[in-house]
Structures are given as structure tokens and as C-alpha cells.
Protein backbone atom coordinates (compact mmCIF):
# COMPACT_ATOMS: atom_id res chain seq x y z
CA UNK A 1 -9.17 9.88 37.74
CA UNK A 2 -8.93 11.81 34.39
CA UNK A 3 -12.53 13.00 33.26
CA UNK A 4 -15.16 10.61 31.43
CA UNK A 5 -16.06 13.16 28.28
CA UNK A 6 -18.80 12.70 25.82
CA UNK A 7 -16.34 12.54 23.02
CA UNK A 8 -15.04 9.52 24.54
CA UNK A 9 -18.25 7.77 25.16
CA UNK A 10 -19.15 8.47 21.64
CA UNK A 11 -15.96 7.10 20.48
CA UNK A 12 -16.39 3.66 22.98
CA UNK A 13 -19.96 3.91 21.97
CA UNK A 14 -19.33 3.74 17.82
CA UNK A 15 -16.27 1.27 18.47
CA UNK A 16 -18.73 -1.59 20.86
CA UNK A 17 -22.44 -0.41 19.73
CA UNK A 18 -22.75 -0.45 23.23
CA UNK A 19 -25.45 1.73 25.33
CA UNK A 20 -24.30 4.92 25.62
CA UNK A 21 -24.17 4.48 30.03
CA UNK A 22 -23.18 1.09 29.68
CA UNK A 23 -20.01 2.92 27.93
CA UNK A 24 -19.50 5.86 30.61
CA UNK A 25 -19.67 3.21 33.29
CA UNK A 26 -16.96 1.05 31.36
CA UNK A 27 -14.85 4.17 30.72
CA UNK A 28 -15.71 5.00 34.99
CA UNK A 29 -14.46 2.07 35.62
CA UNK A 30 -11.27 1.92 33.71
CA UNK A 31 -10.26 5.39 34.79
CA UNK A 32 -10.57 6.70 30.51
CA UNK A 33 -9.15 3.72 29.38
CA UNK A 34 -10.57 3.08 25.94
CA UNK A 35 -9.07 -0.95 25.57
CA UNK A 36 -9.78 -1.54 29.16
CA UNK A 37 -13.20 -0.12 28.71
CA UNK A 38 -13.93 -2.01 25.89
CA UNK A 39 -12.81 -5.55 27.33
CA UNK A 40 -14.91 -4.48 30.30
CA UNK A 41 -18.06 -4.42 27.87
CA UNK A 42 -17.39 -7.68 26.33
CA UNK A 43 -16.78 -9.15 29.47
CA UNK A 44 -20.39 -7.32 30.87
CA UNK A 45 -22.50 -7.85 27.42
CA UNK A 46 -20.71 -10.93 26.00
CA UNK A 47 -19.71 -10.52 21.93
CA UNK A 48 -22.44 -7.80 21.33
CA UNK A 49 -19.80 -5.36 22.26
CA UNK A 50 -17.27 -6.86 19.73
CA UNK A 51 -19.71 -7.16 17.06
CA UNK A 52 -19.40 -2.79 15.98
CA UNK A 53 -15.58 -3.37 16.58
CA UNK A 54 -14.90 -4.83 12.52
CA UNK A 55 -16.95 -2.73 10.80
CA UNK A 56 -15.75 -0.86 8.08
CA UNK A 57 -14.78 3.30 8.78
CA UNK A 58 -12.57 4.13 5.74
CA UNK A 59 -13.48 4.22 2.05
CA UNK A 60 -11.62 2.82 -0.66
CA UNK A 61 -10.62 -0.06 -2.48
CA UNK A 62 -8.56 -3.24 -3.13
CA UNK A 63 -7.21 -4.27 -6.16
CA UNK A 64 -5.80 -7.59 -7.36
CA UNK A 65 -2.74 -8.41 -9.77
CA UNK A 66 -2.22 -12.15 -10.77
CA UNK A 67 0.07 -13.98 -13.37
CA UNK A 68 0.98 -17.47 -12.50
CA UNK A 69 3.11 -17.61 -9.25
CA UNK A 70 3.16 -14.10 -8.77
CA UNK A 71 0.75 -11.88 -7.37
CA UNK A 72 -0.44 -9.02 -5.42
CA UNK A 73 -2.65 -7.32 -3.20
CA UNK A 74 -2.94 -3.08 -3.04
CA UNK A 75 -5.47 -1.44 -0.67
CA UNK A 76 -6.12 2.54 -1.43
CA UNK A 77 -7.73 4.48 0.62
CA UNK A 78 -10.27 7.84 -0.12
CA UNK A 79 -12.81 10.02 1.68
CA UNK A 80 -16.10 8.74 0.31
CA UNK A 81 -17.74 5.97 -1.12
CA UNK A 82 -18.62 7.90 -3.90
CA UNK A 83 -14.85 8.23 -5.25
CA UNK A 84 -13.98 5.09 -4.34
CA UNK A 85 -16.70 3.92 -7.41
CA UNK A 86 -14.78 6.77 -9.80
CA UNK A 87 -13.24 4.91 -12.86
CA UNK A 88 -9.69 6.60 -12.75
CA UNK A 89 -9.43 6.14 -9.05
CA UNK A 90 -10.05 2.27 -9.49
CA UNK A 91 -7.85 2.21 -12.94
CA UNK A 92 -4.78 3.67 -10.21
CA UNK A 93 -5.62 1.30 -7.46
CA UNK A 94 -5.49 -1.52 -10.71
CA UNK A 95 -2.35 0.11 -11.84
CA UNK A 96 -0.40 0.02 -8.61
CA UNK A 97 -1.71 -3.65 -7.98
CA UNK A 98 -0.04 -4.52 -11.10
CA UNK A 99 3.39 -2.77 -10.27
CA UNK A 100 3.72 -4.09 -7.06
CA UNK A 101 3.50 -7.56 -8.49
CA UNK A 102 6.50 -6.91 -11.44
CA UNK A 103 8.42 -4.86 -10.03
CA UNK A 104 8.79 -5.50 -5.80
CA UNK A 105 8.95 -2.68 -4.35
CA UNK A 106 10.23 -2.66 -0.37
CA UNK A 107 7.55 -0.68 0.64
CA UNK A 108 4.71 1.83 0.10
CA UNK A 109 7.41 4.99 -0.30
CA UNK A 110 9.38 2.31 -2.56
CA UNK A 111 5.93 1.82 -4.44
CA UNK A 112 5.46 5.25 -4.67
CA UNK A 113 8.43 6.38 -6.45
CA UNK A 114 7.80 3.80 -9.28
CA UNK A 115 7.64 4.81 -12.71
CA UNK A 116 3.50 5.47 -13.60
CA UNK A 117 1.93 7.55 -16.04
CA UNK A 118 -1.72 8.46 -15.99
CA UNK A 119 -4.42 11.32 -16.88
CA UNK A 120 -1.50 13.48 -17.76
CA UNK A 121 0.25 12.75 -14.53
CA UNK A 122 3.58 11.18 -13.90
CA UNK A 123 6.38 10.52 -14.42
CA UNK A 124 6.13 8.25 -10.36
CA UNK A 125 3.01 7.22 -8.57
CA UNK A 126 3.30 9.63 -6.35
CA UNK A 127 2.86 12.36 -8.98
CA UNK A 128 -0.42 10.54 -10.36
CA UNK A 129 -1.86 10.41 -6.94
CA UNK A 130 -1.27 14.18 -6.28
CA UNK A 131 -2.35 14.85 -9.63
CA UNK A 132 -5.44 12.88 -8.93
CA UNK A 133 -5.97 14.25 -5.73
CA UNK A 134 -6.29 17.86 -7.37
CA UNK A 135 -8.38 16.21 -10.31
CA UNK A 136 -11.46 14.39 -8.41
CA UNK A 137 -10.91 16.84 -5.26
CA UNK A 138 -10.05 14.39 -2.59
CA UNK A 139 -7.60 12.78 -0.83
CA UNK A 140 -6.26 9.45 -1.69
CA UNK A 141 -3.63 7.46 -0.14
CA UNK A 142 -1.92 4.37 -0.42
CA UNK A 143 -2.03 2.27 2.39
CA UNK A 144 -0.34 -1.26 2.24
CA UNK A 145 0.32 -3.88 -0.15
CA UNK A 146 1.30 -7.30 0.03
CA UNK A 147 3.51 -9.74 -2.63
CA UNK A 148 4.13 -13.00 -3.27
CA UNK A 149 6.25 -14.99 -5.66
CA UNK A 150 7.89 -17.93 -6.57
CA UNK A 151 6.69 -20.10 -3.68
CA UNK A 152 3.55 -21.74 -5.09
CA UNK A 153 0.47 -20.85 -6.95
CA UNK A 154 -1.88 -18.45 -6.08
CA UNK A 155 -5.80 -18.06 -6.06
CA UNK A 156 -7.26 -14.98 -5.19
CA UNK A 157 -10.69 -13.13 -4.87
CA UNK A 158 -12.58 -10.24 -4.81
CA UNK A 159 -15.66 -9.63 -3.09
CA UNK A 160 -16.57 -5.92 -4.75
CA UNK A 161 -13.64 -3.60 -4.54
CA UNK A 162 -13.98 -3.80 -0.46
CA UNK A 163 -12.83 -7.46 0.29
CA UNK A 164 -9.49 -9.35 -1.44
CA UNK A 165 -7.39 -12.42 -0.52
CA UNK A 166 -4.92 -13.96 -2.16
CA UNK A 167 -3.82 -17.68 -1.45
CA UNK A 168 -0.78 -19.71 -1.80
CA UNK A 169 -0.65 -23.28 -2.53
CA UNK A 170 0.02 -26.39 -4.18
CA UNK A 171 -2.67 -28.67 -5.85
CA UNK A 172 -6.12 -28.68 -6.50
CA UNK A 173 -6.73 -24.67 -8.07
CA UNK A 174 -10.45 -24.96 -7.66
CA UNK A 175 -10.10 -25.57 -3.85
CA UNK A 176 -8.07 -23.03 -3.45
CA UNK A 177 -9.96 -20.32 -4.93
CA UNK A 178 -12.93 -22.05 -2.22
CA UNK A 179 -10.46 -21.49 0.24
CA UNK A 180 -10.22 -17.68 -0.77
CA UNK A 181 -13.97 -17.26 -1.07
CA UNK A 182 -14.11 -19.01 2.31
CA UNK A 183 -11.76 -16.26 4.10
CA UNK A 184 -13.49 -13.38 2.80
CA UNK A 185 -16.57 -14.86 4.23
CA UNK A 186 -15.10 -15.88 7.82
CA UNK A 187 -12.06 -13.66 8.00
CA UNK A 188 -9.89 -15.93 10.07
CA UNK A 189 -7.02 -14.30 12.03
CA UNK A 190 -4.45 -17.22 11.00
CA UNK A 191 -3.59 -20.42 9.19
CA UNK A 192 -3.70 -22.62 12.28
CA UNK A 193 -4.33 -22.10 15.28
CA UNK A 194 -0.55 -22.26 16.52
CA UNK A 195 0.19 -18.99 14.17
CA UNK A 196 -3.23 -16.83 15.89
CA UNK A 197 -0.99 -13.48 17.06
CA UNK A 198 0.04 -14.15 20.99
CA UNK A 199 -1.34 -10.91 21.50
CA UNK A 200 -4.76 -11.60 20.22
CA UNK A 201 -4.78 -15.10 22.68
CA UNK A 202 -3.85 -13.31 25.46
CA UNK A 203 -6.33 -10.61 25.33
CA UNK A 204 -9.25 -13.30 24.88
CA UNK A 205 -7.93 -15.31 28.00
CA UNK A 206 -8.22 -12.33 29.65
CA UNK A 207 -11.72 -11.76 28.87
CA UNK A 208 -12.90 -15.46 29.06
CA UNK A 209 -10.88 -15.32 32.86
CA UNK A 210 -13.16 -12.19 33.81
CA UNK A 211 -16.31 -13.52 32.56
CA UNK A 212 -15.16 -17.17 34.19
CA UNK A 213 -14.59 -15.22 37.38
CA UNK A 214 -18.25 -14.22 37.32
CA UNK A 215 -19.38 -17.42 37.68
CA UNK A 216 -18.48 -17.73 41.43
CA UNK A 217 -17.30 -21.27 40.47
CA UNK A 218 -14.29 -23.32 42.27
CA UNK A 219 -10.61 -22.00 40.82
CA UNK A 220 -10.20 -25.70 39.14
CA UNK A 221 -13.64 -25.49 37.39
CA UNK A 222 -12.82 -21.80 36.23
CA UNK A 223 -9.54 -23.19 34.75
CA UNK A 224 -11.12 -25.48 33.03
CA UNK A 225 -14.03 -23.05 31.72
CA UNK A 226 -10.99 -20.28 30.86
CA UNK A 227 -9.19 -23.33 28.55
CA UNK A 228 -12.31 -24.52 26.91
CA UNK A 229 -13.33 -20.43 26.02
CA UNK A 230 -9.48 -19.91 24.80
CA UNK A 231 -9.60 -23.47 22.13
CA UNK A 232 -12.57 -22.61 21.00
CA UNK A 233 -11.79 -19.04 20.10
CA UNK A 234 -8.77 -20.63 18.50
CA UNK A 235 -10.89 -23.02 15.95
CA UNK A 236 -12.86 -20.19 15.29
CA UNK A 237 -10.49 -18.22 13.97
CA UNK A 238 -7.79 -20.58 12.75
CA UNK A 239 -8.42 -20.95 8.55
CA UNK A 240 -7.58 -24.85 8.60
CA UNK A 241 -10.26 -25.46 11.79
CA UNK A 242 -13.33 -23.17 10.77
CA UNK A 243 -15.84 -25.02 9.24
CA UNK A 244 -15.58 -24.85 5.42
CA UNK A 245 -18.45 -22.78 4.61
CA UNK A 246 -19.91 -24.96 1.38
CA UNK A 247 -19.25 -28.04 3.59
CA UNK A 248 -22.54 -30.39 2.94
CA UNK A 249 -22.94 -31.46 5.83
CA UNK A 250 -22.34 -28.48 7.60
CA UNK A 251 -19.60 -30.03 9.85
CA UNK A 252 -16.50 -30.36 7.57
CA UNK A 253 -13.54 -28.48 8.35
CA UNK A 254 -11.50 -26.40 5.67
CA UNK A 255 -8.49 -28.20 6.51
CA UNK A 256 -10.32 -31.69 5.77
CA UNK A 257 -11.83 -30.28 2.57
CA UNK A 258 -7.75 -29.70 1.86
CA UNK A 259 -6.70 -32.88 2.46
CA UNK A 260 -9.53 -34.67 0.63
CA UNK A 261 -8.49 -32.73 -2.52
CA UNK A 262 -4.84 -33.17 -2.05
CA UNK A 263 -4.18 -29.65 -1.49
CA UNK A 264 -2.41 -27.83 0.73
CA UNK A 265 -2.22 -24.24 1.91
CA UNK A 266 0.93 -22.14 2.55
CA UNK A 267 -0.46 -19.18 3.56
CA UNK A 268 -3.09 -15.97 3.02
CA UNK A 269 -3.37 -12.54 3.31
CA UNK A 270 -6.89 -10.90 3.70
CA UNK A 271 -7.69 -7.20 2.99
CA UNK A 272 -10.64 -5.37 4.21
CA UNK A 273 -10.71 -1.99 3.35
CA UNK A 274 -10.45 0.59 6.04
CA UNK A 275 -9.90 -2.49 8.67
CA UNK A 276 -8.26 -0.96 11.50
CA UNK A 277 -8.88 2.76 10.37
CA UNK A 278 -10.76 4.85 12.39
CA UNK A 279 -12.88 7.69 10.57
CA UNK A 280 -13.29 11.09 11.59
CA UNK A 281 -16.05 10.27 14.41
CA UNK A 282 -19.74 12.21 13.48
CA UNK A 283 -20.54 14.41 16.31
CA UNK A 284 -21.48 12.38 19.13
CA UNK A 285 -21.33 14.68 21.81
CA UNK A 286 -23.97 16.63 21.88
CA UNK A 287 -26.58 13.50 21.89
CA UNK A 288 -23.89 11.63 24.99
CA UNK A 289 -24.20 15.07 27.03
CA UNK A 290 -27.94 15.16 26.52
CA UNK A 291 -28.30 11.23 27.55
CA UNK A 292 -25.69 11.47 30.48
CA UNK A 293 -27.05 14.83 31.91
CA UNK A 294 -30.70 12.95 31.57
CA UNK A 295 -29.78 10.08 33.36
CA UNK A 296 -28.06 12.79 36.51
CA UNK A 297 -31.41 14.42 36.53
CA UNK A 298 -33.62 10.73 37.12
């Protein structure tokens, strides 16, 4: 079994908020594997562990380009908060935003060899962000981006620079720019619960089966317990079956609220910066080593 370090329990540790040997048990257990480990905590300590999991590790911003049925979303991507506040560092973000949405590029290299001209810097996008990279004295890059046009109209929203979503539909505009207010709030995985990522089902029927197993309960009734966990992970994460979050009576699902305003959704995309990136980790190790060699000594 490869050795449990205290780099790794500080890792599993910032990832679950977990206690530090609740982590080195997990990590034990799973002979160093960091996704094993960390389904092992949910399954021991329930969504505690997943709660740490979405929070935000990379600074940055999102930016937002709209004109009609065209539109786009640009997330870029710094070393501290304080940059990501800098003017010219949101004015490029803005800029590239508004490129992406005239002229299409394939992808973020395609986006970076696009015609821009800022501060001095140019004549592409790439030589504006190396320009301002020598400028402000920090590293910038630009991480994805996301288009749409011609297939409906679009409401978007920004919550600060950290949080943007753009929606497509048809119908009513101001329940569609609920709708993006709404998934910036509850950040649902998918439009319905058929299109939730197979991979993201299977991991949570994995969990709910462990945690079912627990229970010492007949196979049948832990079938039954395994299905019920699974659907209702699906409604909570499923746009048109979370609750619609100025519903009145509390109750009222978004894709009601849709249908009582005669509008329908095609799809959304949701940014939240840094989502998925993992920062350069602070220095764990010397506080795991203390706790773990504590714990050896009682």
C-alpha cells in the first residue's frame, strides 16, 4: 500500500473540510486513492464532506457579451483577487467576451489569435495578454468560452464578475432572465434530469448503495432506498425540477413557472470562476504531521 503523506491529507482535507484523521483513515482505506477517499467520507459523514468540494480556488473573472440572438460567455483566469478587480484586466476579459460572440472562434487558441488591440499591445489577443501579463505582473490566462447563436434568444446574468449564465429560449424574456438568476443561485448540473452527465449518476448510486448498505436492511428494501437517494439527487440538480427559487409558495417548480409563462428553455451554460481548478494548496503539512504524530503518541 503506497504511503498516506501529509500533503495528501491536506489536499483530501481542503477538498471535503473533513477532520484531518477522518481523511488519513479514508486515504488508509483506499490505499492513496484521493476519489475513493473522498466517496468514502461522504459515504461516512453524509454531504458535509461534499460541501468544501465547490468552493471557489482560482481567481478571476467572467464576462458577458449580448446582442439579440447572439451571445457569449468568457471566463479568465489570474493569481489574486486583487487583479482580478484591476480595470484593464476586466476591460480584456470584456473585450474577449465581445469577440467571441462576432467573430466564432473554434476554440481558446482560435480566440487567441484574433485581431485585439489594447494598452499598446496587439496586434492578437495573445499579444495583449502577454503584454498585460508584464504590465500588472501576473499571470493571466484564458480558460474557456462558450457561444451561442441563431437558435433563440438569450438572457443572461452576472452575479459580480465570479458567477455568469447565459440562457436560451423562446417566450416570456422576463422569465428567462429568472431562470438565469435562478441557476446562479442553485447551480444545477443539467436541463432535465435525463441530460444529468451518466458519470455524475453513477458516482451518486454508488455512494447512496454504500451508505444503503449500512443500514443492515433486506437487499429489496436497500434497492428501493438506493432508487429513492438516486431520483432525488436527480430533481435536485435537474434546472426544470428544482424548485424555482422566487416560487410563493415555496413549492413551485422552475419548469412549472415555464410553462405558466409560456416559455420554454433550450438550454444553459453556467460559469463559476475557478470551478474545477485547484490552487496551489497552502502548506498543510506541517499542521497534518503535527496532528497525525499527536494522535500515534495518545
Amino acid at each position: 500500500m503506497p504511503a498516506i503523506t501529509a500533503s495528501m491529507v491536506g489536499a483530501l482535507r481542503a477538498k471535503t473540510d473533513a477532520p484531518m484523521m477522518e481523511c488519513k483513515k479514508a486515504l488508509t482505506e483506499a490505499d492513496g486513492d484521493m476519489a475513493r477517499a473522498e466517496e468514502i467520507l461522504r459515504v461516512k459523514l453524509g454531504n458535509k464532506a461534499g460541501k468544501a468540494a465547490s468552493r471557489i480556488t482560482a481567481e478571476g473573472v467572467v464576462a458577458a457579451a449580448v446582442d439579440g440572438a447572439t451571445g457569449a460567455l468568457v471566463e479568465v483566469n489570474c493569481e489574486t483577487d486583487f487583479v482580478s478587480k484591476n480595470e484593464t484586466f476586466l476591460a480584456f476579459a470584456q473585450a474577449l467576451a465581445a469577440l467571441v460572440a462576432e467573430r466564432a472562434p473554434a476554440d481558446v487558441a482560435a480566440l487567441a489569435a484574433l485581431p485585439l488591440a489594447m494598452e499598446d499591445f496587439g496586434p492578437t489577443v495573445e499579444d495583449v495578454r502577454k503584454g498585460l501579463v508584464g504590465k500588472i505582473g501576473e499571470n493571466m490566462t484564458i480558460r474557456r468560452f462558450v457561444r451561442y447563436a441563431g437558435g433563440g434568444a438569450l438572457a443572461h446574468y452576472l452575479h459580480g464578475t465570479r458567477i455568469g449564465v447565459l440562457v436560451e429560449y423562446t417566450g416570456d424574456a422576463t422569465a428567462a432572465k429568472d431562470v438565469a438568476m435562478h441557476v446562479a443561485a442553485m447551480k444545477p448540473a443539467a436541463l432535465s434530469s435525463s441530460q444529468v452527465p451518466a458519470e455524475l449518476v453513477d458516482k451518486e448510486r454508488k455512494i447512496a448503495a454504500e451508505k444503503a448498505a449500512e443500514s443492515g436492511k433486506p437487499a429489496e428494501i436497500v434497492a428501493r432506498m438506493v432508487d429513492g437517494a438516486v431520483q432525488k439527487f436527480l430533481k435536485e440538480v435537474s434546472l426544470l425540477d428544482q424548485v424555482f427559487v422566487k416560487a410563493a409558495d415555496g413549492k413551485q417548480a422552475v419548469g412549472q413557472m415555464l410553462k405558466d409563462k409560456a416559455t420554454t428553455v433550450a438550454g444553459f451554460t453556467l460559469y463559476v470562476v475557478g470551478e474545477g481548478i485547484e490552487k496551489k494548496a497552502e502548506d498543510f503539512a506541517a499542521e497534518v504531521a503535527a496532528q497525525m504524530a499527536a494522535a500515534k503518541g495518545g
